[in-house]
Protein backbone atom coordinates (compact mmCIF):
# COMPACT_ATOMS: atom_id res chain seq x y z
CA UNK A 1 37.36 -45.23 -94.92
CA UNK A 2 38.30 -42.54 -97.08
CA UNK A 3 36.28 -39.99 -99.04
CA UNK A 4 39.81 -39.40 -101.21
CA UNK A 5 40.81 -41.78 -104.45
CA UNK A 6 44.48 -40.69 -103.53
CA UNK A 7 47.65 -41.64 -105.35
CA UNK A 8 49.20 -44.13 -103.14
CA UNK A 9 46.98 -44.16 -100.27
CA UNK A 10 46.87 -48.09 -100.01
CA UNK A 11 50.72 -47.95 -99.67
CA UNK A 12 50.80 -45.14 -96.85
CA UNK A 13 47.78 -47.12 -95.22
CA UNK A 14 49.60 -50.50 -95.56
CA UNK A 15 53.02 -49.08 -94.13
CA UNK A 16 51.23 -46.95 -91.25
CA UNK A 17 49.90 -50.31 -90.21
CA UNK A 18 46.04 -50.73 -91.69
CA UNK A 19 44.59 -53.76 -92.81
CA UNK A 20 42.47 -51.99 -95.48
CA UNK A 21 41.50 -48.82 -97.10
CA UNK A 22 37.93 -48.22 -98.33
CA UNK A 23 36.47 -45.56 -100.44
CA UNK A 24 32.56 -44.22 -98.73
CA UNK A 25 31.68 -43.99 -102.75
CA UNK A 26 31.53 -47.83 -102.11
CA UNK A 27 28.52 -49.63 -101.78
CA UNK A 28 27.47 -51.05 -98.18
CA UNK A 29 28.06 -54.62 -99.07
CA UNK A 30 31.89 -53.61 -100.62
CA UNK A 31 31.80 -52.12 -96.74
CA UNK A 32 30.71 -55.20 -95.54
CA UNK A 33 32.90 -57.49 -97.29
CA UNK A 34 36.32 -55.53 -96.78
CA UNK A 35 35.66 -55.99 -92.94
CA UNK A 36 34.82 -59.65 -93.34
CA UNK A 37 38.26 -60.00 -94.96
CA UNK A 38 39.80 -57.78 -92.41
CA UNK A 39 37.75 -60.04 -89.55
CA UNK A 40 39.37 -63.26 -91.25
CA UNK A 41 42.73 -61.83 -90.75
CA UNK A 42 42.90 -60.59 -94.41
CA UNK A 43 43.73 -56.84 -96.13
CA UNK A 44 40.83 -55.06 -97.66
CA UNK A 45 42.36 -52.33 -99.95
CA UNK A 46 40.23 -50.84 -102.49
CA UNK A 47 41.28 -51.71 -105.89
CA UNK A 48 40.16 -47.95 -107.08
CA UNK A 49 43.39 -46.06 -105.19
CA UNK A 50 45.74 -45.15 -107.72
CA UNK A 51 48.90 -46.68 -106.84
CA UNK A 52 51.86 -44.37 -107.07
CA UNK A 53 53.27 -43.14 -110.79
CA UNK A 54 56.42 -44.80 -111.16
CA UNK A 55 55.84 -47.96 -108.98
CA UNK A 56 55.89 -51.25 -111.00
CA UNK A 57 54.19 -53.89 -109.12
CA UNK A 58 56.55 -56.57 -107.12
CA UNK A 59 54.86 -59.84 -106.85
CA UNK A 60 55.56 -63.03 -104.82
CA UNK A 61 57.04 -66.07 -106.87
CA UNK A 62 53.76 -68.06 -105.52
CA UNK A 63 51.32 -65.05 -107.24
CA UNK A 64 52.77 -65.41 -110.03
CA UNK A 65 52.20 -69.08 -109.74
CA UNK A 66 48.31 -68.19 -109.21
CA UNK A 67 48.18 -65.90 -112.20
CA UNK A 68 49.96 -67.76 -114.56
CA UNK A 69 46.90 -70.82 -113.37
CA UNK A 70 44.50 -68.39 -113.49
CA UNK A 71 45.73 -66.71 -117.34
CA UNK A 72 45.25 -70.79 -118.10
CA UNK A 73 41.63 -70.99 -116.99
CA UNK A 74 42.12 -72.56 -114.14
CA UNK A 75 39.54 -72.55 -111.58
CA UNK A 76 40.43 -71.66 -107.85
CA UNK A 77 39.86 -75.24 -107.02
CA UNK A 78 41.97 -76.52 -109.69
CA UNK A 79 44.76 -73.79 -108.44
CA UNK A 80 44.92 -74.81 -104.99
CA UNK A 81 45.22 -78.55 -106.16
CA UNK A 82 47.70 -78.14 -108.32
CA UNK A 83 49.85 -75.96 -105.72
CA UNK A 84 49.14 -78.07 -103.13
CA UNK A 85 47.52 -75.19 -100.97
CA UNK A 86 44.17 -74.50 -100.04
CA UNK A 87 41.11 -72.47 -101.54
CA UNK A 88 41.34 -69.71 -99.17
CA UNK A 89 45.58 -69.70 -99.56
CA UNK A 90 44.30 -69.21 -103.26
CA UNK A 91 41.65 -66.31 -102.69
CA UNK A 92 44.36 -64.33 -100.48
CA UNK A 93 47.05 -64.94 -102.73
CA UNK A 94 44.78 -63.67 -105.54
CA UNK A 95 43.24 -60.84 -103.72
CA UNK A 96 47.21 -59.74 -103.02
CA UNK A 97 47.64 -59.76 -106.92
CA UNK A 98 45.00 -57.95 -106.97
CA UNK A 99 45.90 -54.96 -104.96
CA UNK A 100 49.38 -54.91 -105.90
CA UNK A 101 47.90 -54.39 -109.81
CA UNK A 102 45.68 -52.39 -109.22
CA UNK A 103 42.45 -54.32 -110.32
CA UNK A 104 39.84 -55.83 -108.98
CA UNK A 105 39.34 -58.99 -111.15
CA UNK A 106 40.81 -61.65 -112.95
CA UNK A 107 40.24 -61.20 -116.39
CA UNK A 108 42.00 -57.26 -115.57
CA UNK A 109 44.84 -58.84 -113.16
CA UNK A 110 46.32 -61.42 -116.31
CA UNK A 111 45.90 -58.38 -118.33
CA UNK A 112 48.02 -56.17 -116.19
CA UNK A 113 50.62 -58.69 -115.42
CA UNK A 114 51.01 -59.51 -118.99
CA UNK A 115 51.30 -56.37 -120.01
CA UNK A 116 53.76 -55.58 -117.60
CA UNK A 117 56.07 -58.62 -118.72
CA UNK A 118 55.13 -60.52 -115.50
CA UNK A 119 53.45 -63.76 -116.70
């Protein structure tokens, strides 16, 4: 937990090891929820940490498959079907995408990864 919104911070975090990064501006159920991720063997990095300046995000072949579902409408259900993986495969793999854009919801992660040239 982190009182700084620094540049990069997720990154340094990540490669020193953590499982997540949370700002105390956060409410106590964002709190709450990172550590149930981190309890269910998931990272928790908050979506608000700059990432670094020149760093263009690198996703997995299989995120992109979730975000190209996802820029079609498709539900998390309806993702997980189609890939042949489960719900929670779906949520992680999204929640990855996530924190590799920089955003913290759908709607803003096709956005980004249009944008960007990635879906």
């Amino acid at each position: 937990m982190t009182a700084n919104a620094e540049r990069g911070l997720n990154e340094a975090a990540r490669k020193a090891g953590a499982q997540g990064a949370v700002l105390k501006s956060g409410n106590a159920g964002d709190l709450l929820a990172a550590m149930a991720r981190v309890l269910d063997g998931e990272e928790a990095f908050d979506y608000r940490h700059p990432r670094p300046a020149a760093t263009r995000p690198t996703l997995t072949p299989r995120e992109l498959d979730v975000l190209r579902l996802v820029s079609q409408g498709a539900t998390n259900r309806a993702i997980a079907e189609t890939l042949g993986i489960g719900e929670k495969t779906v949520k992680t793999l999204l929640a990855r995408a996530y924190l590799k854009l920089g955003v913290g919801r759908r709607a803003e992660a096709v956005s980004v990864a249009m944008r960007l040239h990635l879906i």
